[in-house]
Protein backbone atom coordinates (compact mmCIF):
# COMPACT_ATOMS: atom_id res chain seq x y z
CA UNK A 1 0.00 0.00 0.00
CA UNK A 2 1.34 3.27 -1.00
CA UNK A 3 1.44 6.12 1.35
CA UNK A 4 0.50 9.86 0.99
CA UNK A 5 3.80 12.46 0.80
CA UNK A 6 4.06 15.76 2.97
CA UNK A 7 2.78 17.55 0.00
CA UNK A 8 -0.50 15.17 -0.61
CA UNK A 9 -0.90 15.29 3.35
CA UNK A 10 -0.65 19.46 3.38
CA UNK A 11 -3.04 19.60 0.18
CA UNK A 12 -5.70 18.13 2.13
CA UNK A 13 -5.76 20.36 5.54
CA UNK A 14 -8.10 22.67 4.13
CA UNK A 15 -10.31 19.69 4.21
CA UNK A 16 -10.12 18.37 7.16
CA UNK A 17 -10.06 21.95 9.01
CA UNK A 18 -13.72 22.36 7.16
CA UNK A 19 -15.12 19.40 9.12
CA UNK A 20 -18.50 20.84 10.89
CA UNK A 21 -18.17 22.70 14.54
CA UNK A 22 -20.20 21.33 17.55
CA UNK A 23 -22.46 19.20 15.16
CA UNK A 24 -21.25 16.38 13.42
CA UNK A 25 -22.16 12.42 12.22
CA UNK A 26 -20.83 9.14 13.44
CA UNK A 27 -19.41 7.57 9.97
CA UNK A 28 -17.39 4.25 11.23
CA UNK A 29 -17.50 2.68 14.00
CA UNK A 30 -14.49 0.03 15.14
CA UNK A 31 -14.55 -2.46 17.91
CA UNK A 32 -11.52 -4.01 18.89
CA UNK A 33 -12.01 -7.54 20.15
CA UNK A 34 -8.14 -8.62 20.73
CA UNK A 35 -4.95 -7.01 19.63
CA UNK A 36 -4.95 -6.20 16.33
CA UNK A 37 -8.40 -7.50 15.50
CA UNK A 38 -10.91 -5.26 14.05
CA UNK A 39 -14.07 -5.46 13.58
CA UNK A 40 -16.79 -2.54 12.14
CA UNK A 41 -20.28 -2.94 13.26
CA UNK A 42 -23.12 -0.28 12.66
CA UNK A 43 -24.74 0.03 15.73
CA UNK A 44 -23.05 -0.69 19.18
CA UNK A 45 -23.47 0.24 22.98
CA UNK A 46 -21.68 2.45 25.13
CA UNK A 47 -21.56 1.54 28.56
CA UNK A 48 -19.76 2.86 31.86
CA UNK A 49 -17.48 0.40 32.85
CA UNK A 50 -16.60 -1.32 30.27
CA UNK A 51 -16.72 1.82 27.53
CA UNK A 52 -17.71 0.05 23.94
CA UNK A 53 -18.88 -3.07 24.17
CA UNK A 54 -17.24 -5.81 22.76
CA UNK A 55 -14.02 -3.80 22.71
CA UNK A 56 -10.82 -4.93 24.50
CA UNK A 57 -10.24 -1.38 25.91
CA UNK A 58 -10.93 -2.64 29.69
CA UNK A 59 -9.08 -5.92 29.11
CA UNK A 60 -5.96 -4.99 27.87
CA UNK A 61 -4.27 -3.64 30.75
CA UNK A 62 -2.19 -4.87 33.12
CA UNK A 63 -3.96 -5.41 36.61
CA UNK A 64 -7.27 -4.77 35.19
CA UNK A 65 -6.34 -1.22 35.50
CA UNK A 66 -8.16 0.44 32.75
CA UNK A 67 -7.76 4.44 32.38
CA UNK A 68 -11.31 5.66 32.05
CA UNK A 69 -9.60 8.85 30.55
CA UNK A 70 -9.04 6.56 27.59
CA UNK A 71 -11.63 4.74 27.62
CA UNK A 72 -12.75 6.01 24.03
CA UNK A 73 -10.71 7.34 21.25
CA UNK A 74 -12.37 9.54 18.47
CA UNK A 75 -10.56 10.52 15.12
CA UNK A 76 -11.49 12.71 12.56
CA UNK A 77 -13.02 10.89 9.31
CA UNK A 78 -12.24 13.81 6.97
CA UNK A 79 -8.35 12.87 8.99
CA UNK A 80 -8.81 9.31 8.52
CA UNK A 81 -9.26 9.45 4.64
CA UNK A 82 -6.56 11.76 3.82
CA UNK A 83 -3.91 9.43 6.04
CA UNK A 84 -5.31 6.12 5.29
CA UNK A 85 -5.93 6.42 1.04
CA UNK A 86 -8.73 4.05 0.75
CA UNK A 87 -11.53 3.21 3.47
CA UNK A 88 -11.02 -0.34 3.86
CA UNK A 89 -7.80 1.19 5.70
CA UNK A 90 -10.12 3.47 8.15
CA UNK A 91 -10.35 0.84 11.07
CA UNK A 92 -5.80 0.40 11.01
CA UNK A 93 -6.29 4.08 12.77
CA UNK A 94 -7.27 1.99 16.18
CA UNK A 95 -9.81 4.13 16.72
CA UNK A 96 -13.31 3.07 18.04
CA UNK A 97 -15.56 5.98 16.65
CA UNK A 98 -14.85 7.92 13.64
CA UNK A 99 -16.54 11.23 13.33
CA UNK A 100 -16.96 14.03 11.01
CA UNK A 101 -16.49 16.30 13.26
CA UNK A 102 -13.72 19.37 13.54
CA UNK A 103 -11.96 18.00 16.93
CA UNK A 104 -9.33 20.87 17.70
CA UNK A 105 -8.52 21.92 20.99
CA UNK A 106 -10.26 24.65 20.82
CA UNK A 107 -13.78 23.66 19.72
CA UNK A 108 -13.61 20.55 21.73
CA UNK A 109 -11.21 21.53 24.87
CA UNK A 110 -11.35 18.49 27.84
CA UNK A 111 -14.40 18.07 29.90
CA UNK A 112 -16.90 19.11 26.73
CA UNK A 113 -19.23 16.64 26.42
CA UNK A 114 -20.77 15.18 23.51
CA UNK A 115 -24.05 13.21 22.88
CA UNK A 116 -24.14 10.84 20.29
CA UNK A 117 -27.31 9.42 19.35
CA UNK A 118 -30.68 9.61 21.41
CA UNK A 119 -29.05 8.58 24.98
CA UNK A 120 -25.20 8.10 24.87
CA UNK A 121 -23.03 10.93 26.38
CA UNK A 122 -19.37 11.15 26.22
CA UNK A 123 -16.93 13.69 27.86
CA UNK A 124 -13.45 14.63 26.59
CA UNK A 125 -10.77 13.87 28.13
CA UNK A 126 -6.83 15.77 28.78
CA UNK A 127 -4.53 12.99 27.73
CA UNK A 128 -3.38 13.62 24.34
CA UNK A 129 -3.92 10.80 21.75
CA UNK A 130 -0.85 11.04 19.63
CA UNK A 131 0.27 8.91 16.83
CA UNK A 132 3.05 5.96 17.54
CA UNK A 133 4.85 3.39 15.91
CA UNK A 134 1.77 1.24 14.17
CA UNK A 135 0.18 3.96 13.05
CA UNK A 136 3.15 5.23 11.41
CA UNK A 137 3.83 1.56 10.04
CA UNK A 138 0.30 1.95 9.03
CA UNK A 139 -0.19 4.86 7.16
CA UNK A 140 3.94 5.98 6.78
CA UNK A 141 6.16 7.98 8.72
CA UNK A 142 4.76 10.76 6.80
CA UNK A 143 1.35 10.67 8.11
CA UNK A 144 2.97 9.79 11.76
CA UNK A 145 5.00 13.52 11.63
CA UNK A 146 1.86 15.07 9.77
CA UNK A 147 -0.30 14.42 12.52
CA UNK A 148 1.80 15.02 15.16
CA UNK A 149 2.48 18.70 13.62
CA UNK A 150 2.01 21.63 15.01
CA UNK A 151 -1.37 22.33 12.87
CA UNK A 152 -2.29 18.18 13.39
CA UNK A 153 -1.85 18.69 17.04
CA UNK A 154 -4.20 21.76 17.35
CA UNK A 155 -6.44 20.10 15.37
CA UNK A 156 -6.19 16.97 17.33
CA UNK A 157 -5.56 14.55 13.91
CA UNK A 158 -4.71 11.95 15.22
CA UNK A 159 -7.78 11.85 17.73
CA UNK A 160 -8.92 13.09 21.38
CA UNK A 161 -9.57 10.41 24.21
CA UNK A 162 -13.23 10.18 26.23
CA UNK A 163 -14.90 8.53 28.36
CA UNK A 164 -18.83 7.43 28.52
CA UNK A 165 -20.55 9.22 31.29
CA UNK A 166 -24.17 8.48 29.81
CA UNK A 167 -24.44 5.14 28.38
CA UNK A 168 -26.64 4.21 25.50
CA UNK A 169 -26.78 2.76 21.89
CA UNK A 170 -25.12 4.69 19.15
CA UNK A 171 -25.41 3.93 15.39
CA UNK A 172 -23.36 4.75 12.30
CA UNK A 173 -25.19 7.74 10.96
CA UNK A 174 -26.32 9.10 14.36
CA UNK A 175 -25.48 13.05 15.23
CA UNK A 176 -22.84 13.85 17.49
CA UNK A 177 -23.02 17.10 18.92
CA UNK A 178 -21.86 19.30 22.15
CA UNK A 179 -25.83 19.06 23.92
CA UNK A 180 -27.47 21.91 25.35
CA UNK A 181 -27.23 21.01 29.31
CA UNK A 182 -30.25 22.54 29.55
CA UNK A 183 -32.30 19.73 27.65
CA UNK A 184 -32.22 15.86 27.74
CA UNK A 185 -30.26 14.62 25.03
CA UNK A 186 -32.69 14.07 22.65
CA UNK A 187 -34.42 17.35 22.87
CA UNK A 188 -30.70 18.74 22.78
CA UNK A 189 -29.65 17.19 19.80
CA UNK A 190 -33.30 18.07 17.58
């Protein structure tokens, strides 16, 4: 599989910077069910504990000591497509839900919360979610320092970390969006 240059990776910021603010759509989403194992389903559950279900996220770490601020991972699809060159490649990112939906620091700073769907909830979380070794095996070492850039990092490319604080089903296709607290989430999101 060929891999996109610097120049192919810069020609497509504009792109991925136009990805819609505070309102957005699950496109993909990718459970993990052992190391290395991926599988894409269109409709899933998020729960508390355990974060996506039938993910290895709380059985992967040593001691049973999950981090539930990394309990989730989100990339950007617009990010995903420019890095990855054809969609079958999407789910290599390690990522459980990909979003269209501009993720930068500053639109989506830790401790916003999201609803996704009629019931789920997720809240951003600090820890950075930077690109490492497989993904750079993945996609090229190009992609690795393209998302790790200055501009990739303030627009988080290579992802943002949450965790579920309002568990529900979520489907491919659903809206994401930062709810009015005001509302319940479905009232929020219509």
């Amino acid at each position: 599989m060929s891999h996109r240059s610097p120049e192919e990776l810069a020609a497509g910021l504009d792109e991925v910077a136009r990805s819609p603010v505070g309102v957005g759509t699950l496109e993909l989403i990718v459970r993990r069910p052992a190391v290395e194992q991926r599988e894409v389903v269109d409709t899933a559950e998020l729960d508390l504990e355990i974060g996506l279900v039938g993910d290895n996220w709380s059985t992967r770490h040593p001691g049973g000591k999950a981090d539930l601020d990394r309990q989730l991972t989100l990339i950007n699809a617009r990010a995903v497509a420019l890095v990855a060159v054809d969609p079958d490649r999407w789910p290599l990112a390690g990522d459980q839900l990909y979003v269209d939906l501009h993720l930068g620091g500053v639109e989506l700073p830790a401790g916003t919360r999201l609803a996704i769907g009629d019931t789920a909830v997720i809240e951003v979380t600090a820890p950075p979610h930077t690109g490492c070794a497989k993904f750079s095996a993945r996609f090229g070492v190009d992609a690795l320092r393209f998302v790790n850039s200055p501009a990739g990092r303030a627009l988080n490319l290579r992802g943002i970390n949450a965790r579920v604080v309002t568990p529900g089903t979520i489907r491919r296709g659903d809206k994401v969006a930062v709810p009015d607290a005001s509302l319940p989430v479905a009232d929020a999101l219509t």
